[in-house]
Each structure stands twice: as structure tokens, then as C-alpha cells.
C-alpha atoms as a PDB file:
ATOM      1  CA  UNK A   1     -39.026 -14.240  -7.171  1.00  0.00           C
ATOM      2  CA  UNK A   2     -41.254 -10.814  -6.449  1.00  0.00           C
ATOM      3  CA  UNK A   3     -40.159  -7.902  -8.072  1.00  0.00           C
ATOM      4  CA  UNK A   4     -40.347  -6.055  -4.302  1.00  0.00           C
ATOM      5  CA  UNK A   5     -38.176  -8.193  -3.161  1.00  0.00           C
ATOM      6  CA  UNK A   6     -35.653  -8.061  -5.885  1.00  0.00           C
ATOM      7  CA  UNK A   7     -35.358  -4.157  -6.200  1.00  0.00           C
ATOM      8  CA  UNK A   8     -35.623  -4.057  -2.760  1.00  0.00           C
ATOM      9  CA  UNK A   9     -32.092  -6.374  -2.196  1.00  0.00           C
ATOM     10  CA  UNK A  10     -31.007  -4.429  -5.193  1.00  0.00           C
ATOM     11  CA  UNK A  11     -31.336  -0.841  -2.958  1.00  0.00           C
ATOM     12  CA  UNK A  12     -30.051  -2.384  -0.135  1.00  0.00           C
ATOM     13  CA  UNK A  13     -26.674  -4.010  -2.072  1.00  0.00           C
ATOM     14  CA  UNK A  14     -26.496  -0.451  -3.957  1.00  0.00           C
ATOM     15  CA  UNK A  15     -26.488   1.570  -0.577  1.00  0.00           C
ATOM     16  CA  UNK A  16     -24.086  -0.927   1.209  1.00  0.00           C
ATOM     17  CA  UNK A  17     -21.894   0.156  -1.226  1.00  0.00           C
ATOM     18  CA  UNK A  18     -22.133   3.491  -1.498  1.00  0.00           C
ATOM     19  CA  UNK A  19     -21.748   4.200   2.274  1.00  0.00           C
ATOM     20  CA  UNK A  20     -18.443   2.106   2.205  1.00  0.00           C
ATOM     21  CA  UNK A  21     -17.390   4.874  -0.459  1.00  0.00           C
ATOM     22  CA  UNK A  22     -16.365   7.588   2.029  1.00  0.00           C
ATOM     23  CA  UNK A  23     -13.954   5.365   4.066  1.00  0.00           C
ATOM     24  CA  UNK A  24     -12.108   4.405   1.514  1.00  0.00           C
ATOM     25  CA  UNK A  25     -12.214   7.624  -0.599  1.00  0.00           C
ATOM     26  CA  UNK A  26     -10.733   9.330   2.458  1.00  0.00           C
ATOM     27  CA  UNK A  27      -7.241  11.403   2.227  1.00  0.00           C
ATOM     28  CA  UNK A  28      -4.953   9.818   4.659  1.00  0.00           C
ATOM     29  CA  UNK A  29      -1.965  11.826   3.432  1.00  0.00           C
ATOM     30  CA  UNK A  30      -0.204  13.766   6.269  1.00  0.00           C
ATOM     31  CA  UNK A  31       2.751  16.599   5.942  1.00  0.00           C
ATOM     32  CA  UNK A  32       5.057  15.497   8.804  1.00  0.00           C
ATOM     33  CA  UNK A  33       6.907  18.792   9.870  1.00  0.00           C
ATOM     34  CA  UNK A  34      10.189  18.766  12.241  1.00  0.00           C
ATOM     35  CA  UNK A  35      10.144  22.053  14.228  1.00  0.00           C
ATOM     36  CA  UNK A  36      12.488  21.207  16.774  1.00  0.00           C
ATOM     37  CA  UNK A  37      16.193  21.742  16.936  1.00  0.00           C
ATOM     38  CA  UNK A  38      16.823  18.376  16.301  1.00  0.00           C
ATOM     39  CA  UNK A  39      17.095  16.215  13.410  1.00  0.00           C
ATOM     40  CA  UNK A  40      14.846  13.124  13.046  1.00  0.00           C
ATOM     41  CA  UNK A  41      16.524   9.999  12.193  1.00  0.00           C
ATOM     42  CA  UNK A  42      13.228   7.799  11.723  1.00  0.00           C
ATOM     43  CA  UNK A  43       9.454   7.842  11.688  1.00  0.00           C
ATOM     44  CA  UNK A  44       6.685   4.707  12.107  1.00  0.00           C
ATOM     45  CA  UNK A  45       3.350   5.091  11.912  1.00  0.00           C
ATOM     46  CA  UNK A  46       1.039   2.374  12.773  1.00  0.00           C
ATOM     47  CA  UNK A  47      -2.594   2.004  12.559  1.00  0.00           C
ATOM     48  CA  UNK A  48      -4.534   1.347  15.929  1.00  0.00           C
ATOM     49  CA  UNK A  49      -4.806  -2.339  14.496  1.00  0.00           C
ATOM     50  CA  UNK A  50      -1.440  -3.783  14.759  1.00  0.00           C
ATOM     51  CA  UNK A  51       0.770  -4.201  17.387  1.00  0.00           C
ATOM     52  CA  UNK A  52       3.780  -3.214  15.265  1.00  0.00           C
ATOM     53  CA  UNK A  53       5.432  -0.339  14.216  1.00  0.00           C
ATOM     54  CA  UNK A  54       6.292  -1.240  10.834  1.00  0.00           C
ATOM     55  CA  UNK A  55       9.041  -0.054   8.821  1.00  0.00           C
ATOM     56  CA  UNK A  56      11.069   3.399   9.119  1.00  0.00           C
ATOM     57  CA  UNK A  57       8.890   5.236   7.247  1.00  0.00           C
ATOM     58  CA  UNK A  58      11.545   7.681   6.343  1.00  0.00           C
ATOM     59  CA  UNK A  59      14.203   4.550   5.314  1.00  0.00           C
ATOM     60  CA  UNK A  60      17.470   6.125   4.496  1.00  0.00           C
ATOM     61  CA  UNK A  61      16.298   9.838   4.465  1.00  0.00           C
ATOM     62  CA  UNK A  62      16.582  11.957   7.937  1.00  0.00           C
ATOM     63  CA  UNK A  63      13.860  15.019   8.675  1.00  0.00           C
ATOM     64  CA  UNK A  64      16.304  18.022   9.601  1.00  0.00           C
ATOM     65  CA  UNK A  65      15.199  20.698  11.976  1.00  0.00           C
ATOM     66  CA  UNK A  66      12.701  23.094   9.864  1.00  0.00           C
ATOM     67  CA  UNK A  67      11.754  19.851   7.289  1.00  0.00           C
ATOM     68  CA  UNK A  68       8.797  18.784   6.230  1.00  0.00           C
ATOM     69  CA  UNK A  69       7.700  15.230   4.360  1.00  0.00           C
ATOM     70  CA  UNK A  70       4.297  14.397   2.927  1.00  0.00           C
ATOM     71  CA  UNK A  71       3.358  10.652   4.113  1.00  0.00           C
ATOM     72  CA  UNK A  72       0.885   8.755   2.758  1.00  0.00           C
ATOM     73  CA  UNK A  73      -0.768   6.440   5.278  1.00  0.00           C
ATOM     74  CA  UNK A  74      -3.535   4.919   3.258  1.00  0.00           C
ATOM     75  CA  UNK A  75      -2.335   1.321   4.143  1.00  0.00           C
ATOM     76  CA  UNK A  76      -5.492  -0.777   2.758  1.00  0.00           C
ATOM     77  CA  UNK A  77      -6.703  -1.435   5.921  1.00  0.00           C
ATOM     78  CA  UNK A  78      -9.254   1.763   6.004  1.00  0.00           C
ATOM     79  CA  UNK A  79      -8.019   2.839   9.312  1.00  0.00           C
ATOM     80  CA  UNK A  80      -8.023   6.934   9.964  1.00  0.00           C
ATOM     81  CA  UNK A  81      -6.685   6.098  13.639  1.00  0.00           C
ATOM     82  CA  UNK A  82      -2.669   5.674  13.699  1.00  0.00           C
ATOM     83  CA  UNK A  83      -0.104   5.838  16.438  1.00  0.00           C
ATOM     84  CA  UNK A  84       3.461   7.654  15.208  1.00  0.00           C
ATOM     85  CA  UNK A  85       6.726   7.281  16.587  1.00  0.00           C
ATOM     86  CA  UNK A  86       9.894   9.615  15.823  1.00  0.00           C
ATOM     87  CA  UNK A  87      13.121   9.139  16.626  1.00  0.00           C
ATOM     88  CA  UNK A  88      15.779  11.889  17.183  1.00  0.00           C
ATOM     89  CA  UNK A  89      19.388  12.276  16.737  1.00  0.00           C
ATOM     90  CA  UNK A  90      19.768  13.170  20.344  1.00  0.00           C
ATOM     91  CA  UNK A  91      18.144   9.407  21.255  1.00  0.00           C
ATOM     92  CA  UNK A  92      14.955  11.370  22.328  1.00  0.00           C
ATOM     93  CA  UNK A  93      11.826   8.984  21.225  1.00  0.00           C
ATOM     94  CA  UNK A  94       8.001  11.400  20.924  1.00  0.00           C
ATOM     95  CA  UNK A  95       5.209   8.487  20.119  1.00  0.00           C
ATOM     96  CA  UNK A  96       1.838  10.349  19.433  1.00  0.00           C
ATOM     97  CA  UNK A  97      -1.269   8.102  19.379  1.00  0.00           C
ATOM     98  CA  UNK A  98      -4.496   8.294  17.849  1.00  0.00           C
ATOM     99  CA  UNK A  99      -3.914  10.581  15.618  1.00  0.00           C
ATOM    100  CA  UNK A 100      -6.753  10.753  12.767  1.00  0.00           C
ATOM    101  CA  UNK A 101      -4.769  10.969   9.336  1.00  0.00           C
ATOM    102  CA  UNK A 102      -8.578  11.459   7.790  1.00  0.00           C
ATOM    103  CA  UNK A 103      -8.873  14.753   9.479  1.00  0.00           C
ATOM    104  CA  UNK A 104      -5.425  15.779   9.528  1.00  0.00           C
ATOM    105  CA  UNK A 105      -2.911  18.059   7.041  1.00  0.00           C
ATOM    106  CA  UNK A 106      -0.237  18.621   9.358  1.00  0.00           C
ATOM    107  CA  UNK A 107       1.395  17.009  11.988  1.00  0.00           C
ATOM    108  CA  UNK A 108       4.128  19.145  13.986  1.00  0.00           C
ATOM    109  CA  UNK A 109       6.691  18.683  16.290  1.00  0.00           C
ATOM    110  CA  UNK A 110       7.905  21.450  18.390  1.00  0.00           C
END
């Protein structure tokens, strides 16, 4: 085989690679903070590819008014798109969607 042709598949396997790097390298972590009055009972987020909304993020733990959690929603799938969904004690339901985890610290509600 030519020696072009083999650095040149080399290059192009190298900067496949390194331009899949970013994606995945990307901090999907999220401080969830409760500023309402109210307490939340449960949280889902779901990435724009499912359908679902998963588990209760928050399981047997509640967010209380003036709480904050830290949620990691690096899933393995590489999405930075998610949809969330709260639940309040009061039987109010928010549901956000689209919100980019990759560009995001904090998500409120008020």
C-alpha cells in the first residue's frame, strides 16, 4: 500500500477521534435549585432521545423550598439536550424542555 495513502487514513482516523473528544468530555452536571414555596417531591430528566421520563431522579429524597441538588446527567448517550419534569407537593407538575445541560450550571425554579 502507498505511504500517502496510509498516513493519510492514519490523519483522517486520528482527527475522527479527536473531534468526538469534546462531546463526550462535556460537563453535563446541573445544580437543580427549588426557589419556590413549595417542596418538590420528584424530578426526571430525559434526554430529547427517549420518549420516557426515566426514574425519579431524586428517589426517596424531596427538594424543600430554598434546596439545591447537583445532578449529573451524563447518561452515555452524549446528548446536551434534555427535557425535566418536577413534581410538587401541592400536585403542581413544571416540565422544562430543551434544556442544554452542556451549557448549563444552574437550573431554577421560581
Amino acid at each position: 500500500m502507498n505511504r500517502r495513502i496510509i498516513l493519510t487514513t492514519s490523519l483522517a482516523i486520528l482527527m475522527a477521534g479527536l473531534s468526538a473528544l469534546p462531546a463526550a468530555a462535556l460537563d453535563r452536571r446541573v445544580t437543580i435549585v427549588n426557589d419556590t414555596n413549595y417542596t418538590i417531591m420528584k424530578f426526571y430528566g430525559s434526554n430529547k432521545g427517549t420518549d420516557s421520563w426515566e426514574e425519579d431522579i431524586l428517589g426517596r429524597d424531596v427538594l424543600r423550598p430554598g434546596q439545591s441538588v447537583r445532578i449529573d446527567f451524563d447518561d452515555g448517550t452524549g446528548y446536551c439536550k434534555f427535557d425535566f419534569r418536577a413534581v410538587f407537593d401541592d400536585d403542581d407538575v413544571l416540565v422544562a424542555k430543551d434544556i442544554n445541560v452542556c451549557k448549563i450550571g444552574t437550573y431554577t425554579y421560581n
